[in-house]
C-alpha atoms as a PDB file:
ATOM      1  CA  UNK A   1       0.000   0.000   0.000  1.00  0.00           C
ATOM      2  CA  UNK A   2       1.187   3.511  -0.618  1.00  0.00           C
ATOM      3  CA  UNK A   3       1.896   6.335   2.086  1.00  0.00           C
ATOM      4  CA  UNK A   4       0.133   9.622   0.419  1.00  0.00           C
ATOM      5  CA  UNK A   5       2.417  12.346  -0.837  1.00  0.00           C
ATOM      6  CA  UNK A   6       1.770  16.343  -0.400  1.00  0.00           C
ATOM      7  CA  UNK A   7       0.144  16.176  -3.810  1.00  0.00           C
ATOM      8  CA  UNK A   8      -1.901  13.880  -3.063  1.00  0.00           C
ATOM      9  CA  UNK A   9      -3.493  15.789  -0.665  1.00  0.00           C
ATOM     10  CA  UNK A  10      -3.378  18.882  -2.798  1.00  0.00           C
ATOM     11  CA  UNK A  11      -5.521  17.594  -5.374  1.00  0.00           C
ATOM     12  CA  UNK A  12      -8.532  16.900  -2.826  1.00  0.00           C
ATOM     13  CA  UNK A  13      -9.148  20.546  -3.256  1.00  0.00           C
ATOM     14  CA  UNK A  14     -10.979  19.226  -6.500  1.00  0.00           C
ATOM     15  CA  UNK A  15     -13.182  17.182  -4.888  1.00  0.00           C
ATOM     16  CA  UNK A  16     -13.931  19.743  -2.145  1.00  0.00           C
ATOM     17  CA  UNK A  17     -15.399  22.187  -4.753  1.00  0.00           C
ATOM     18  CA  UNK A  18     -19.299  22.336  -4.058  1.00  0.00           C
ATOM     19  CA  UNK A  19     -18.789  20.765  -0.542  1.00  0.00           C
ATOM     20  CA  UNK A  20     -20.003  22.867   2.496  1.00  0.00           C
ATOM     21  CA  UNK A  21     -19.475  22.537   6.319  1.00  0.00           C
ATOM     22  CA  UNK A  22     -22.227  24.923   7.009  1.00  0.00           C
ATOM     23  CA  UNK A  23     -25.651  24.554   8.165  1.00  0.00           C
ATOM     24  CA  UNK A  24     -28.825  27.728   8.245  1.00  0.00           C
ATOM     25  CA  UNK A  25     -30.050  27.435  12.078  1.00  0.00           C
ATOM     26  CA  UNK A  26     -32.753  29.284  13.758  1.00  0.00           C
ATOM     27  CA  UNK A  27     -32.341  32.190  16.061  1.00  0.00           C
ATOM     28  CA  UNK A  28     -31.566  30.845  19.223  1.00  0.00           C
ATOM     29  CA  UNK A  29     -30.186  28.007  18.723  1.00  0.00           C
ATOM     30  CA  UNK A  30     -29.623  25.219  21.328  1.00  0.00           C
ATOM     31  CA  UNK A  31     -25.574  25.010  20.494  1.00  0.00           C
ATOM     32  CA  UNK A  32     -23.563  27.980  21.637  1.00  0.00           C
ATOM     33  CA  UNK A  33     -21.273  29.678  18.693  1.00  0.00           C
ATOM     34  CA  UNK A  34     -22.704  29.548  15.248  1.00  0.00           C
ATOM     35  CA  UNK A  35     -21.398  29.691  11.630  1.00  0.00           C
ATOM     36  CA  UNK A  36     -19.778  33.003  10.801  1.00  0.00           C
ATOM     37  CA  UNK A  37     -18.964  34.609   7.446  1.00  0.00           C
ATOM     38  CA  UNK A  38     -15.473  35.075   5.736  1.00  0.00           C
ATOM     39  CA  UNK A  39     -15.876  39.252   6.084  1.00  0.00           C
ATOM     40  CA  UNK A  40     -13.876  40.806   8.843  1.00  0.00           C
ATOM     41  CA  UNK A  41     -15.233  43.251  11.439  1.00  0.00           C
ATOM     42  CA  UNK A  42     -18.618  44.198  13.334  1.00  0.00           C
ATOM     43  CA  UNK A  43     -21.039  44.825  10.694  1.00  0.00           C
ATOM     44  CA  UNK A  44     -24.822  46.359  10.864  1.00  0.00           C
ATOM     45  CA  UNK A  45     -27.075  43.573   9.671  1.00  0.00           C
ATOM     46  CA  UNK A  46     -28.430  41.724  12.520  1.00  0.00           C
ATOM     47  CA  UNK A  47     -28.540  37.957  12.253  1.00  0.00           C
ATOM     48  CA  UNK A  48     -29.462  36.153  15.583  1.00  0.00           C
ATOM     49  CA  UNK A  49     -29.349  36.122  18.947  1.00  0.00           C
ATOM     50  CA  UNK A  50     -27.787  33.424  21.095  1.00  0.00           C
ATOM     51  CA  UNK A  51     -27.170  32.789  25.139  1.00  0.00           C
ATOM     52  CA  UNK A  52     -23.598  34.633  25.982  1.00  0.00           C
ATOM     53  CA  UNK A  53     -20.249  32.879  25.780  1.00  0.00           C
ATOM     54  CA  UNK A  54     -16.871  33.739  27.776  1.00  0.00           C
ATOM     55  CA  UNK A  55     -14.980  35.797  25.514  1.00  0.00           C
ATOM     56  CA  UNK A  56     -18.528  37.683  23.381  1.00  0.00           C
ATOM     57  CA  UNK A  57     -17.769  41.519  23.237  1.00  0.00           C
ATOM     58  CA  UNK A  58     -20.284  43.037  26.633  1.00  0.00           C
ATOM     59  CA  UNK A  59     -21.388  45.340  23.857  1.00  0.00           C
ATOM     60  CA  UNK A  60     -23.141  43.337  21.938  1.00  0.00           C
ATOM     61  CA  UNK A  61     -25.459  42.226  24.914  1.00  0.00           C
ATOM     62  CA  UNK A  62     -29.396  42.322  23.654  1.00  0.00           C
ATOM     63  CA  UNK A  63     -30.522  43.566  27.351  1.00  0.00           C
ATOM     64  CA  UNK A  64     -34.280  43.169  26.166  1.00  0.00           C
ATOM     65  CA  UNK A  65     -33.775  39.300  25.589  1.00  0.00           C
ATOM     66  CA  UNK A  66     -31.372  39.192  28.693  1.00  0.00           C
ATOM     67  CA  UNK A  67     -34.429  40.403  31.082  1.00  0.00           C
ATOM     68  CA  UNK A  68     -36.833  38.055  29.178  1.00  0.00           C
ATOM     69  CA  UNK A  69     -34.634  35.040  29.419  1.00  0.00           C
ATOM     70  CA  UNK A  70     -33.069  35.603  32.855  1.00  0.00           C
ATOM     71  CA  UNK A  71     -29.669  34.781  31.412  1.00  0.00           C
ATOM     72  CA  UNK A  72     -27.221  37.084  29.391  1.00  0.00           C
ATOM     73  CA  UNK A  73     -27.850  36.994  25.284  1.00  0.00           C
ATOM     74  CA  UNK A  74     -25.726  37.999  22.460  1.00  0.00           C
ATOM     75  CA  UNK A  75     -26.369  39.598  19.075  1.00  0.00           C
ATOM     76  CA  UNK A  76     -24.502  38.114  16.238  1.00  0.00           C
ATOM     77  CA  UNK A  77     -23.877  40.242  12.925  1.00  0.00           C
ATOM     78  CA  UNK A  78     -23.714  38.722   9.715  1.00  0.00           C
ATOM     79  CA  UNK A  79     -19.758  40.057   9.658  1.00  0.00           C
ATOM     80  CA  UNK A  80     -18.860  38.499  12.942  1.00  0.00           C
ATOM     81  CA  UNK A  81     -19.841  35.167  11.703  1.00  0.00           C
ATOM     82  CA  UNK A  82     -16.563  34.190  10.546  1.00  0.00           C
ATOM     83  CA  UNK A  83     -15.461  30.486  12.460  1.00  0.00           C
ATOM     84  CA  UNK A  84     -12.289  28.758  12.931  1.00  0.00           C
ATOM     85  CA  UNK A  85     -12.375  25.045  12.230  1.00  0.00           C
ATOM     86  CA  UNK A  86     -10.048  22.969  13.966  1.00  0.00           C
ATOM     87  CA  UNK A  87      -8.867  19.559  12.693  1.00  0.00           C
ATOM     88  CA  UNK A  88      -7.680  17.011  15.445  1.00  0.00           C
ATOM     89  CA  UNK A  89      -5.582  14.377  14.453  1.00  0.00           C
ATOM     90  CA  UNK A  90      -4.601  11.247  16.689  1.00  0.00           C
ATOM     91  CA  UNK A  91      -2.045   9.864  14.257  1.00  0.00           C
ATOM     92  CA  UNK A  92      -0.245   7.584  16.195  1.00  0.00           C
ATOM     93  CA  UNK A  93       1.916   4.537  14.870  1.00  0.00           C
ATOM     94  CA  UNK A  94      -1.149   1.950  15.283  1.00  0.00           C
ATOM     95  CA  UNK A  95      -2.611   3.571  12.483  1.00  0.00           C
ATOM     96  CA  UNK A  96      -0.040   1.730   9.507  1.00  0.00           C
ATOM     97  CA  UNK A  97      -2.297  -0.893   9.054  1.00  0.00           C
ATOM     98  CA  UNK A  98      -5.330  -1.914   6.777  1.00  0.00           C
ATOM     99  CA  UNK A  99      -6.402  -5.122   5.116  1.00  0.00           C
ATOM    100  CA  UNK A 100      -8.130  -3.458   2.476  1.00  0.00           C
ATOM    101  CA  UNK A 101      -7.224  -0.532  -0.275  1.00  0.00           C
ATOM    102  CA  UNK A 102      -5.331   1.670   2.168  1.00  0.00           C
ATOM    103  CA  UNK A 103      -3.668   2.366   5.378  1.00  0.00           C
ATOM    104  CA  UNK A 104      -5.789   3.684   8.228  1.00  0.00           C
ATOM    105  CA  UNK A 105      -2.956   6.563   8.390  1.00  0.00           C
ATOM    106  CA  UNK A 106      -3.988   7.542   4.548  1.00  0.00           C
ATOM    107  CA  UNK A 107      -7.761   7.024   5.700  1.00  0.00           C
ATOM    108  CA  UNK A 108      -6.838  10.344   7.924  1.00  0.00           C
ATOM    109  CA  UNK A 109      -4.980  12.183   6.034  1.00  0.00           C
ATOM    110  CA  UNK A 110      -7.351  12.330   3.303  1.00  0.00           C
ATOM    111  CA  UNK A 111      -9.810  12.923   5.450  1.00  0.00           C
ATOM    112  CA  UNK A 112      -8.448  15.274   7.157  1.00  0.00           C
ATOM    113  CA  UNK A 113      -7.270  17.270   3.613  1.00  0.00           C
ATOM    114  CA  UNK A 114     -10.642  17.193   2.310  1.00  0.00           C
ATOM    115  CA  UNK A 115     -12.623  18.629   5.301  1.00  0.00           C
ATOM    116  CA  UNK A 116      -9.771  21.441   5.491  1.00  0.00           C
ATOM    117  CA  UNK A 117     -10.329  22.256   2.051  1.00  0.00           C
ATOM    118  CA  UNK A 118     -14.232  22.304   2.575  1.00  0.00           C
ATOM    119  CA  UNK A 119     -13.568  24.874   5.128  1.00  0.00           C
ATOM    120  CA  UNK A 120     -11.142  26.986   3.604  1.00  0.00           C
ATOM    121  CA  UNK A 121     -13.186  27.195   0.344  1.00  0.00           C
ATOM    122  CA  UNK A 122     -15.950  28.305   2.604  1.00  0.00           C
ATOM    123  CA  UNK A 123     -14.501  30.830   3.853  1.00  0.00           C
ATOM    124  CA  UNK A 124     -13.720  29.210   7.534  1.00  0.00           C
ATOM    125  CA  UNK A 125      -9.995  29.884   8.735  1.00  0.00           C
ATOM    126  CA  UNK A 126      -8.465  26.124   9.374  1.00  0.00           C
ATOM    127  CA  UNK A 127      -5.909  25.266  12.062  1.00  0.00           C
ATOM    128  CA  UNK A 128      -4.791  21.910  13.319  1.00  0.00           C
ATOM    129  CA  UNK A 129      -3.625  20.001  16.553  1.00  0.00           C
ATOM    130  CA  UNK A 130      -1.684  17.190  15.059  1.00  0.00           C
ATOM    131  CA  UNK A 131      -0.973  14.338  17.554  1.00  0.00           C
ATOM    132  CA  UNK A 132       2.100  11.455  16.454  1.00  0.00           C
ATOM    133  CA  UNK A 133       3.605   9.333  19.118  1.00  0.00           C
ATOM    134  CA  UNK A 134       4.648  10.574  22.378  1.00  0.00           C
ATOM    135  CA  UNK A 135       6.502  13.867  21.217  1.00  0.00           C
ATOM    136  CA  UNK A 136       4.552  16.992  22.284  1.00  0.00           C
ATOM    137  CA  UNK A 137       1.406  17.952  19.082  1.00  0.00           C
ATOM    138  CA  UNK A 138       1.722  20.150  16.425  1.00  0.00           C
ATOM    139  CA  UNK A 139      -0.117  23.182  16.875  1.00  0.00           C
ATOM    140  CA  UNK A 140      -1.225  25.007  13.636  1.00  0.00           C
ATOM    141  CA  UNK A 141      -3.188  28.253  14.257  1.00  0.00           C
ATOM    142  CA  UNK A 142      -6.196  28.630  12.125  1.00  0.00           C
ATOM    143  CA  UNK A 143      -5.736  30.574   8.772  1.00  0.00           C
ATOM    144  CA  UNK A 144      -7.370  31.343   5.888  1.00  0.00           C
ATOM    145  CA  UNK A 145      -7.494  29.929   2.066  1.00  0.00           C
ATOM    146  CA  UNK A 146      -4.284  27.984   1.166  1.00  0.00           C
ATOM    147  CA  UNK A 147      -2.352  29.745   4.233  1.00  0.00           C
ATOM    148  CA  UNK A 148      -3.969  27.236   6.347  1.00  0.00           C
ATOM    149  CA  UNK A 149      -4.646  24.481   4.711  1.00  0.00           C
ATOM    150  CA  UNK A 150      -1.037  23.858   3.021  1.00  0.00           C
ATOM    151  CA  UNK A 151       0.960  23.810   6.462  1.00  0.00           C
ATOM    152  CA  UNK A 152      -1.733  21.463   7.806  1.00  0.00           C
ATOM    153  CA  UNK A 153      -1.144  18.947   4.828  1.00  0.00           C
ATOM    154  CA  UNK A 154       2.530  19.496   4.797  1.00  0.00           C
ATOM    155  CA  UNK A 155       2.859  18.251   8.735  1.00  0.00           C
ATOM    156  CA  UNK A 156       0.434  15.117   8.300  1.00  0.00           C
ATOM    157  CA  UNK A 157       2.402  14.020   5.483  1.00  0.00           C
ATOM    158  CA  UNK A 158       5.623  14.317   7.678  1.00  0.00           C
ATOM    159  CA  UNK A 159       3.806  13.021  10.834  1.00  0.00           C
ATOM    160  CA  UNK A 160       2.083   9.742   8.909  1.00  0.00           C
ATOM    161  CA  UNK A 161       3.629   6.816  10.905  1.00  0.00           C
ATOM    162  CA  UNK A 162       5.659   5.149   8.459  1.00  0.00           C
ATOM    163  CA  UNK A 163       6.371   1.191  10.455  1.00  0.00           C
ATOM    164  CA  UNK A 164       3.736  -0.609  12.315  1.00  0.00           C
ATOM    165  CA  UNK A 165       3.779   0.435  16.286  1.00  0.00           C
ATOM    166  CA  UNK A 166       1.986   0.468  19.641  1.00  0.00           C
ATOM    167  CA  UNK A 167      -0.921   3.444  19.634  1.00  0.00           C
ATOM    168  CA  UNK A 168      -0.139   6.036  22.048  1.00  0.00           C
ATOM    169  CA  UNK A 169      -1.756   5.599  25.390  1.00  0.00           C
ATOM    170  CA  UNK A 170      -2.658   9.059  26.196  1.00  0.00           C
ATOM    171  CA  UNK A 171      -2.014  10.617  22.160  1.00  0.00           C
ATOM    172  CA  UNK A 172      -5.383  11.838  22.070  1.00  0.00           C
ATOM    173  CA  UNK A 173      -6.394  12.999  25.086  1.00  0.00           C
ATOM    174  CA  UNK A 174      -2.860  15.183  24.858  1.00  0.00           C
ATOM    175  CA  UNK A 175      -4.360  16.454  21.286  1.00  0.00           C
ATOM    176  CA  UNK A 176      -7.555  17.467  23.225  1.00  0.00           C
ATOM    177  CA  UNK A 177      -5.956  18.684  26.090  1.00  0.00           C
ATOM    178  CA  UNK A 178      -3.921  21.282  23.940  1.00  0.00           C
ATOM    179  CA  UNK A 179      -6.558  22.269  22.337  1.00  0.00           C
ATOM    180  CA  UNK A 180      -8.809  23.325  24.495  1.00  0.00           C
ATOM    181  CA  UNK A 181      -6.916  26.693  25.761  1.00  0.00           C
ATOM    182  CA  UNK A 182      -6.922  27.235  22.221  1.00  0.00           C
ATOM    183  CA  UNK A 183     -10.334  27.728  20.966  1.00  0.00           C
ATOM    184  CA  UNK A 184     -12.884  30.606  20.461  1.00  0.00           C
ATOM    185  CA  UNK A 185     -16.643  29.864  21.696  1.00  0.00           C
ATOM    186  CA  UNK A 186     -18.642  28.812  18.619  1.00  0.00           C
ATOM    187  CA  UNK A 187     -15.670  26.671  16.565  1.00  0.00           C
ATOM    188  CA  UNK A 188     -15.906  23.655  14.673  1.00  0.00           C
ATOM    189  CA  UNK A 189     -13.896  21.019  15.860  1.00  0.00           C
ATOM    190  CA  UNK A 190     -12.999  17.477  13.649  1.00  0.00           C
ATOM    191  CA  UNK A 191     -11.838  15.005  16.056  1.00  0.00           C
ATOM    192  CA  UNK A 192     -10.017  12.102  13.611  1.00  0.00           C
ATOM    193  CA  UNK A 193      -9.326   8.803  15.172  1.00  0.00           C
ATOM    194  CA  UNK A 194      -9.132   5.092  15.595  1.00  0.00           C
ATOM    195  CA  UNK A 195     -10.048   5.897  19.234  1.00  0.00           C
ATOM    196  CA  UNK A 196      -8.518   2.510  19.874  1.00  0.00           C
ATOM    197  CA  UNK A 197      -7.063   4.386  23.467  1.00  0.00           C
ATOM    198  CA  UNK A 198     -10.299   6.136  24.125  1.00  0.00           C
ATOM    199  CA  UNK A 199     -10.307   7.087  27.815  1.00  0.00           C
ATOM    200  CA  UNK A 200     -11.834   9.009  30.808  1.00  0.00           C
ATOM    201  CA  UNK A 201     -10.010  12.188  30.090  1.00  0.00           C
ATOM    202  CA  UNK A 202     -10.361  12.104  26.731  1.00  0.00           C
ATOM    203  CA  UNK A 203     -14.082  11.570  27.118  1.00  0.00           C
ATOM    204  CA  UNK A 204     -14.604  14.181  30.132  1.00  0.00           C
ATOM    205  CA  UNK A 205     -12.376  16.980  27.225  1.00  0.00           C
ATOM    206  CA  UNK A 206     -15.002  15.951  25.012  1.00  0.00           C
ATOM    207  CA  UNK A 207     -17.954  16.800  27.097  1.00  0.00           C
ATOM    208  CA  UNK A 208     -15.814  20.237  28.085  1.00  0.00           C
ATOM    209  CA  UNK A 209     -15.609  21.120  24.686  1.00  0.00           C
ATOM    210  CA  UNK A 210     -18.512  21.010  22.675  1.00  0.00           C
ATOM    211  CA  UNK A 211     -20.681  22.450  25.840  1.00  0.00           C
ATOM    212  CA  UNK A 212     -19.228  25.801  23.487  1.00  0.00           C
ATOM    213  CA  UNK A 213     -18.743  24.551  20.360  1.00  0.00           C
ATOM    214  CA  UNK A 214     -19.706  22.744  17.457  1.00  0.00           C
ATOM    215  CA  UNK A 215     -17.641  18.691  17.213  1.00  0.00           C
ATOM    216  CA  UNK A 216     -17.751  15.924  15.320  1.00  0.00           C
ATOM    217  CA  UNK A 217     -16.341  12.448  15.757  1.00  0.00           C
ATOM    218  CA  UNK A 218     -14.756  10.630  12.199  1.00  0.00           C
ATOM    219  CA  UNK A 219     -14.060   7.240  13.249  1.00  0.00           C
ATOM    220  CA  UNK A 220     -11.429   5.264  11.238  1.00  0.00           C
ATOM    221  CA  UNK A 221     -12.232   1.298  11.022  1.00  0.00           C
ATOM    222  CA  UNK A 222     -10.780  -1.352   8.882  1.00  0.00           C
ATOM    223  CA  UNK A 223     -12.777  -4.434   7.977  1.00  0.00           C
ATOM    224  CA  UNK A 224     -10.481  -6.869  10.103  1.00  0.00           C
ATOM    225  CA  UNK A 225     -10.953  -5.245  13.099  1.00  0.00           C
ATOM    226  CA  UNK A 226     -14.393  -6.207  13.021  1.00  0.00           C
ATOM    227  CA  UNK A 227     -14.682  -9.716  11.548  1.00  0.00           C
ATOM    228  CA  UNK A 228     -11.855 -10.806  13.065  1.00  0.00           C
ATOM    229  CA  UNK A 229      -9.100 -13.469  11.273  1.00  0.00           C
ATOM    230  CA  UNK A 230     -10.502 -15.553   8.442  1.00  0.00           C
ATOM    231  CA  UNK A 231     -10.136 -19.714   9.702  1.00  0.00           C
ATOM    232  CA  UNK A 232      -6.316 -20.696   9.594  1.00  0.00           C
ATOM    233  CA  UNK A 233      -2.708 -20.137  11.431  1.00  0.00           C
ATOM    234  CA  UNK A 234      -1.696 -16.729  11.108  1.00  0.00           C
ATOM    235  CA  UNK A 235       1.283 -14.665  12.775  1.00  0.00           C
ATOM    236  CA  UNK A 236       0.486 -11.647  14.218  1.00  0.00           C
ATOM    237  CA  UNK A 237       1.400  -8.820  16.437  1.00  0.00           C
ATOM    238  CA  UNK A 238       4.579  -6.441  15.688  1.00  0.00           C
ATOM    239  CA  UNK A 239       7.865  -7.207  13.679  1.00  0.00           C
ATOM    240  CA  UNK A 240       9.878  -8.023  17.594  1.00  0.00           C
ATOM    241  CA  UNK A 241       6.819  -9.137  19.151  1.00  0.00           C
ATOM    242  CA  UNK A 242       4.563 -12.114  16.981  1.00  0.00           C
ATOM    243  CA  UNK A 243       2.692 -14.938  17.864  1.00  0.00           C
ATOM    244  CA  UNK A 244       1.307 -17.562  16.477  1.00  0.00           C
ATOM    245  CA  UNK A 245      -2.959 -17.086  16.432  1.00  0.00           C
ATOM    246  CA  UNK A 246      -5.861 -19.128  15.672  1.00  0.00           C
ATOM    247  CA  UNK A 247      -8.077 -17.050  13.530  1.00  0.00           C
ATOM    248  CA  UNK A 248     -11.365 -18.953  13.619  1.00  0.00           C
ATOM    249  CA  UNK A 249     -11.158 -19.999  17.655  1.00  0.00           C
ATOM    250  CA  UNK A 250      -9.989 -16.053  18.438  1.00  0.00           C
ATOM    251  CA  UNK A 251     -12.852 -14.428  16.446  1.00  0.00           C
ATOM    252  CA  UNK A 252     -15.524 -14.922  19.003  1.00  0.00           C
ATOM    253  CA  UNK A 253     -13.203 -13.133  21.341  1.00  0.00           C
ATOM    254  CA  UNK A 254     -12.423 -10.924  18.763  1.00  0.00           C
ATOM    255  CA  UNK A 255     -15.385  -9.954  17.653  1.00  0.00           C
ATOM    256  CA  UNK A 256     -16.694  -9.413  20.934  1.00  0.00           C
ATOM    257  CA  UNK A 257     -14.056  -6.873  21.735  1.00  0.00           C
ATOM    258  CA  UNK A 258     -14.848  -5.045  18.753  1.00  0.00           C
ATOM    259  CA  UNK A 259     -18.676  -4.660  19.751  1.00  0.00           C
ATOM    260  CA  UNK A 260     -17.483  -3.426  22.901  1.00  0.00           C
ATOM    261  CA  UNK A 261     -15.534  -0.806  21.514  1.00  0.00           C
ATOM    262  CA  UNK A 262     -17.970  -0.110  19.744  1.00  0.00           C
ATOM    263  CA  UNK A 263     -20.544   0.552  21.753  1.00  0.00           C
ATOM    264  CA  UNK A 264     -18.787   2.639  24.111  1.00  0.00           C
ATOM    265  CA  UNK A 265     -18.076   4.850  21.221  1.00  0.00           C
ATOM    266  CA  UNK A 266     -21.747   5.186  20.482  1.00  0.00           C
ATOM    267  CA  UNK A 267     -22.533   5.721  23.541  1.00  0.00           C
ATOM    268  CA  UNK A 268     -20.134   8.460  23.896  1.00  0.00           C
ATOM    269  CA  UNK A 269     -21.858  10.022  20.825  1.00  0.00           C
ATOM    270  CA  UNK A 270     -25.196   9.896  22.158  1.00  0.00           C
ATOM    271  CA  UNK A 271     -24.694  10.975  25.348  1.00  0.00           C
ATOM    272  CA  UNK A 272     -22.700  14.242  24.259  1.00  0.00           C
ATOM    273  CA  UNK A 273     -25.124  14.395  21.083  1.00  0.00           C
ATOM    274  CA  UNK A 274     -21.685  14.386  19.169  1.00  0.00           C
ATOM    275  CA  UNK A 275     -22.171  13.088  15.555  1.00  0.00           C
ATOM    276  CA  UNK A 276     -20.066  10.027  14.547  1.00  0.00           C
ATOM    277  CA  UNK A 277     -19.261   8.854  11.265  1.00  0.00           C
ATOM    278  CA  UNK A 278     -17.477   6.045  10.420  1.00  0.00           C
ATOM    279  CA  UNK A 279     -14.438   5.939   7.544  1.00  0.00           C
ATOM    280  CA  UNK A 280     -13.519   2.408   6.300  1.00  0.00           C
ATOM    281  CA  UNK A 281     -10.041   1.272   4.717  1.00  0.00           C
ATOM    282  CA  UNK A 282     -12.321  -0.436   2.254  1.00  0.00           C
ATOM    283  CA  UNK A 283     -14.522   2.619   1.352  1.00  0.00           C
ATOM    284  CA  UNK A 284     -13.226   5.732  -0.882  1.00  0.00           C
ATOM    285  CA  UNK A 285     -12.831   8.642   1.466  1.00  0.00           C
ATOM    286  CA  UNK A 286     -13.889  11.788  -0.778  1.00  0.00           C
ATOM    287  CA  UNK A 287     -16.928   9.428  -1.609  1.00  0.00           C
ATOM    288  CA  UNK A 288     -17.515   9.030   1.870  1.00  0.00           C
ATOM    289  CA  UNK A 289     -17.215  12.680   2.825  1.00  0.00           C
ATOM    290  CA  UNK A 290     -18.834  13.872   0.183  1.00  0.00           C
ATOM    291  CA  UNK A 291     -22.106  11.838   0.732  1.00  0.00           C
ATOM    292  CA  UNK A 292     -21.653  12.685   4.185  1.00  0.00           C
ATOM    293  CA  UNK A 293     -21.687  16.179   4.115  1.00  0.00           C
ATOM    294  CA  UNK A 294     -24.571  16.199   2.238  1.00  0.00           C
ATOM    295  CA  UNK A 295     -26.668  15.290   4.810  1.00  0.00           C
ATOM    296  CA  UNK A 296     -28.639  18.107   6.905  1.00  0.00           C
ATOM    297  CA  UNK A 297     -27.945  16.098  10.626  1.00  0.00           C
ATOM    298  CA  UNK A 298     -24.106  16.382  10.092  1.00  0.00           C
ATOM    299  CA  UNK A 299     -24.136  19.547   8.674  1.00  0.00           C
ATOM    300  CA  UNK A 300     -21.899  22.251  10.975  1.00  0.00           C
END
């Protein structure tokens, strides 16, 4: 299988043409933040009001909804409504592998390409927290057009694990963790993993995080990590430590591993109303995407 280049990556700007991240809400919507416009500055024409976020400008306080609601409000103006999008990475070493078309690694990084050149076509600046290993993330600050999106494509090319290896324990909770001191109230934030090493903190940075802004969960799978080994001897594990494995009396256990990974994915999801879509080795990822963000319920 092939590791994707730089222009590779470029190219999905093609396939991004016609794509959008955003989505028309009402006034008042339930989720704090909300999609802004690519024009700079506090403009005149009103459009919405929302409940108050650390960080709003006091001067934009609509008092008369404030007394009416019992909690502080915010206008928004249609030239405030410009949003950074953040694209989280968790590209850790466990990620060269896949069974079918591609690496889970090039599963990401196209993913990850496309969706930043959604947003910067749109008009969203694009920044990145880039987790590989256990060295400290990359930070890239959100920019706009091809100032943001090129740096971002440049470092998951150079970050792409490149030899099979263990998945960082705590790789992306640390990507979370950065981020967080980072963002503006009202972002969109792209959370891309395996989420093999899904844990507490990474769960309760989560929950912290989209209580202010928008997030979404992209999920890369491979078909043998859900079937399990087809009947046979097979050797498995990593290049200085493999085993001998039965594949058809290890799938129950398998399989049954899988589900409950699974499940407390889902669950996560549901409980933090966080959609989650899942990206498949097998599958063509600007197919994928571009299905996907055609449909009103993932929309940003």
């Amino acid at each position: 299988m092939k590791l994707p280049e730089l222009i590779d990556l470029v190219v999905l700007r093609g396939a991004a043409q016609g794509l959008s991240l955003h989505a028309h809400r009402p006034a008042l919507a339930q989720l704090y933040g909300g999609h802004r416009s690519a024009q700079r500055g506090r403009g005149l024409e009103f459009e919405e009001v929302r409940p108050y976020a650390a960080g709003d400008d006091a001067r934009t306080i609509d008092w008369r909804v404030t007394a009416r609601r019992g909690k502080p409000h915010t206008k928004l103006f249609r030239e405030e409504r410009e949003r950074p999008v953040w694209l989280v990475a968790d590209l850790h070493p466990g990620l060269f592998f896949g069974s079918r078309r591609q690496f889970k690694s090039a599963v990401l990084l196209q993913a990850a390409a496309l969706l930043g050149w959604v947003a910067a076509l749109g008009g969203d600046r694009v920044g990145a927290v880039i987790a590989s290993g256990s060295a400290a993330p990359h930070i890239l600050p959100p920019r706009r057009r091809e100032a943001g999106v090129l740096p971002i494509l440049q470092t998951l090319v150079e970050c792409q694990p490149r030899a099979p290896g263990v998945p960082d324990a705590v790789g992306l909770s640390t990507a979370l963790q950065t981020l967080r001191p980072l963002l503006q109230p009202g972002s969109l934030v792209l959370v891309l993993s395996d989420f093999s090493k899904l844990d507490t903190e990474a769960e309760n940075l989560l929950s912290g995080i989209s209580t202010q802004n928008d997030c979404r969960l992209l999920w890369v799978t491979d078909p043998l990590e859900r079937s399990g080994l087809p009947a046979g001897t097979h050797r498995v594990g990593l290049p200085e430590r493999l085993w001998w494995l039965d594949g058809q009396g290890s799938r129950p256990a398998w399989q049954a591993a899988w589900r409950q990974r699974e499940q407390a994915l889902t669950d996560l999801s549901t409980r933090l109303n966080l959609p989650l879509v899942r990206l498949d080795t097998a599958d063509a990822v600007p197919d994928t995407l571009a299905a996907l963000l055609k449909e009103p319920r993932w929309a940003a």
